[in-house]
C-alpha atoms as a PDB file:
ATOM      1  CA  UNK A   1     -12.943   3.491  -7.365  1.00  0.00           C
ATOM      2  CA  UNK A   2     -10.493   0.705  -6.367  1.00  0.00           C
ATOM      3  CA  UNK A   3     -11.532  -2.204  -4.084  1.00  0.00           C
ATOM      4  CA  UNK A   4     -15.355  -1.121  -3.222  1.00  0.00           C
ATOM      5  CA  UNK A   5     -17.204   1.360  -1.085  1.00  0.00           C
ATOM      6  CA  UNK A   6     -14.842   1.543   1.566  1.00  0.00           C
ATOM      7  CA  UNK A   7     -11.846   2.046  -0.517  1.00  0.00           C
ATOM      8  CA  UNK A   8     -10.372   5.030  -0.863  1.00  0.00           C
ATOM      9  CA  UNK A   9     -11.308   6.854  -4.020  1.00  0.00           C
ATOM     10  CA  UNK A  10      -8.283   6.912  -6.607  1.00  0.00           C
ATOM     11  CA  UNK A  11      -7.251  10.036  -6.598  1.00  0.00           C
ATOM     12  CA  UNK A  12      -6.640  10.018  -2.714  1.00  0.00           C
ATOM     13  CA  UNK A  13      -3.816   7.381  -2.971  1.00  0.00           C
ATOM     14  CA  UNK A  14      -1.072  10.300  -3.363  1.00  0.00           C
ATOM     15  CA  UNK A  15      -0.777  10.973  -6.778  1.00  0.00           C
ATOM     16  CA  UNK A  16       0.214  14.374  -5.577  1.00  0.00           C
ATOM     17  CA  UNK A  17       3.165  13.465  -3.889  1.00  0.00           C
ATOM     18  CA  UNK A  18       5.580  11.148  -5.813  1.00  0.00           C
ATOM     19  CA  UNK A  19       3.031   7.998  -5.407  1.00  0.00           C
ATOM     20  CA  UNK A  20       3.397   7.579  -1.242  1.00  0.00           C
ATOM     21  CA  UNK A  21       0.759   6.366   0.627  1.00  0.00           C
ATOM     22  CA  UNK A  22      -0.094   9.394   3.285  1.00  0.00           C
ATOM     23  CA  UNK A  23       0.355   7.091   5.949  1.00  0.00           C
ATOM     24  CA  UNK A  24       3.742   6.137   4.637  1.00  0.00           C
ATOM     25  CA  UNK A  25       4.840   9.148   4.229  1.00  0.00           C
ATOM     26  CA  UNK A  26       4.202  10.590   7.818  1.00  0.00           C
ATOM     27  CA  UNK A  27       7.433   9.570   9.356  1.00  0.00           C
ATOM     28  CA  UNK A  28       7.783   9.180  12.732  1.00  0.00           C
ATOM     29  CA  UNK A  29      10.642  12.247  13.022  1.00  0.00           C
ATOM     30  CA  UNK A  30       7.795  14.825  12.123  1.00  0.00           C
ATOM     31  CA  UNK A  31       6.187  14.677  15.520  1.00  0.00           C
ATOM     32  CA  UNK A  32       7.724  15.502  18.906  1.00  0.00           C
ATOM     33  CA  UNK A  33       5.900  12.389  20.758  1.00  0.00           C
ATOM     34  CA  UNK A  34       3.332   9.935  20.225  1.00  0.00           C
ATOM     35  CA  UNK A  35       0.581  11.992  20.809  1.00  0.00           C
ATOM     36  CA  UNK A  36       1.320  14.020  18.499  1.00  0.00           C
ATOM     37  CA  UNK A  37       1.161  10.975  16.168  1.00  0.00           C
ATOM     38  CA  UNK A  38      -2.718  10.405  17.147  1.00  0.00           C
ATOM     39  CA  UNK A  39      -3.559  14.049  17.151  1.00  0.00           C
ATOM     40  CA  UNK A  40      -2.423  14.183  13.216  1.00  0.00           C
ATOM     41  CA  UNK A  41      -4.609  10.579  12.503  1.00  0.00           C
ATOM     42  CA  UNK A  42      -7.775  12.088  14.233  1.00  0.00           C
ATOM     43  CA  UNK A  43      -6.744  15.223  11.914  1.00  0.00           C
ATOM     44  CA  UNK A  44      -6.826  12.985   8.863  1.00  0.00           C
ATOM     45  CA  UNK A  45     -10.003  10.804   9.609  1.00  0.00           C
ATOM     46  CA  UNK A  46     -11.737  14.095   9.266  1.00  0.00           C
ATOM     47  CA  UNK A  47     -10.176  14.318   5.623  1.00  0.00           C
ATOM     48  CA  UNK A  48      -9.662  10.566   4.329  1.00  0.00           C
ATOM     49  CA  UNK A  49     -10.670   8.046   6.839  1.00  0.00           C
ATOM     50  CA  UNK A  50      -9.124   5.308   5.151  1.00  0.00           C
ATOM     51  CA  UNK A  51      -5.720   7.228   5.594  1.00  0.00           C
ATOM     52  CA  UNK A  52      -6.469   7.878   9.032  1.00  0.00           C
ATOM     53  CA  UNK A  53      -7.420   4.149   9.603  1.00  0.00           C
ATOM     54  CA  UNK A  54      -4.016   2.971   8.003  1.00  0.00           C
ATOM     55  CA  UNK A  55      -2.051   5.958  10.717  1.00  0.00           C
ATOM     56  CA  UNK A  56      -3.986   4.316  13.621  1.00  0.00           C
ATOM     57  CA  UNK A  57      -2.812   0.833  12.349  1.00  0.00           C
ATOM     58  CA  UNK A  58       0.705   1.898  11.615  1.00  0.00           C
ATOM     59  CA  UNK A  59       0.898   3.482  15.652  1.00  0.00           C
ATOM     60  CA  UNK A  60      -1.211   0.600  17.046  1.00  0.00           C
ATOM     61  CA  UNK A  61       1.169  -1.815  16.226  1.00  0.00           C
ATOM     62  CA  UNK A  62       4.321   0.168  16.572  1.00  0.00           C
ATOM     63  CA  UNK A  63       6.272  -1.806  19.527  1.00  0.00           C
ATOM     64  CA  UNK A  64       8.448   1.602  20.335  1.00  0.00           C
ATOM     65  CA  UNK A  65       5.106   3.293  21.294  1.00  0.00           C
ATOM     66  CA  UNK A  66       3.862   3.025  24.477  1.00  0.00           C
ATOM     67  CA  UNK A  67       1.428   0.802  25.524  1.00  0.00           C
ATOM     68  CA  UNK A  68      -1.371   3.592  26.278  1.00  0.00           C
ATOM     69  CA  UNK A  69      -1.288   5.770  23.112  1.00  0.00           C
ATOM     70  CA  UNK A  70      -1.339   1.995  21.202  1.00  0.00           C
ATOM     71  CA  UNK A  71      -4.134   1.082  22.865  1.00  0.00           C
ATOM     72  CA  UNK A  72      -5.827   4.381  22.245  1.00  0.00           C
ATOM     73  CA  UNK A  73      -4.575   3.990  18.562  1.00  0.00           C
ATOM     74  CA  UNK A  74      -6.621   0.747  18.380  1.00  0.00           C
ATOM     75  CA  UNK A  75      -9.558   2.074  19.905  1.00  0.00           C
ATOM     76  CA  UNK A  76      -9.995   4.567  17.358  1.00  0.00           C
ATOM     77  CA  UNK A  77      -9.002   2.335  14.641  1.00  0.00           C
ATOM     78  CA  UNK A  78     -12.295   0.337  15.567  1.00  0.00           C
ATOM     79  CA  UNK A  79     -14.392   3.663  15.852  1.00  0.00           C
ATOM     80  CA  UNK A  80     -13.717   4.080  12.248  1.00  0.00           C
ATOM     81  CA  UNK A  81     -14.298   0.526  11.222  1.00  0.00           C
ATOM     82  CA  UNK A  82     -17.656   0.499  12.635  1.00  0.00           C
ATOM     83  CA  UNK A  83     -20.471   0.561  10.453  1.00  0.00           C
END
């Protein structure tokens, strides 16, 4: 495991699919609004919560999402930082 406990484990930094983060590779065209964007992070952190924390960073600081799903985007982001 790269970069300690809270890393990812290696074989979760998509190997499978041409060497794209997850996060990267969710492109903003795939969902039909914002929310939809959160509803697949929350998805994720069920899965890989390090992917789902990089998907709540990515939307958190997305200036062409408004302010209320960024904000909710952040707050999540800290739920899964927490210790």
């Amino acid at each position: 495991m790269v970069g300690g406990w809270l890393a990812a484990p290696d074989w979760a930094h998509g190997v499978s699919n041409g060497g794209a983060d997850f996060a990267e590779k969710a492109d903003t065209g795939m969902y039909e609004d914002d929310e939809g964007r959160i509803d697949a992070a929350e998805q994720l952190a069920e899965h890989n919560p390090h992917a789902a924390a990089e998907a709540f960073l990515a939307i958190a600081c997305d200036g062409a999402v408004g302010d209320e799903v960024r904000r909710s985007a952040a707050e999540r982001l800290a739920v899964l930082a927490a210790p």
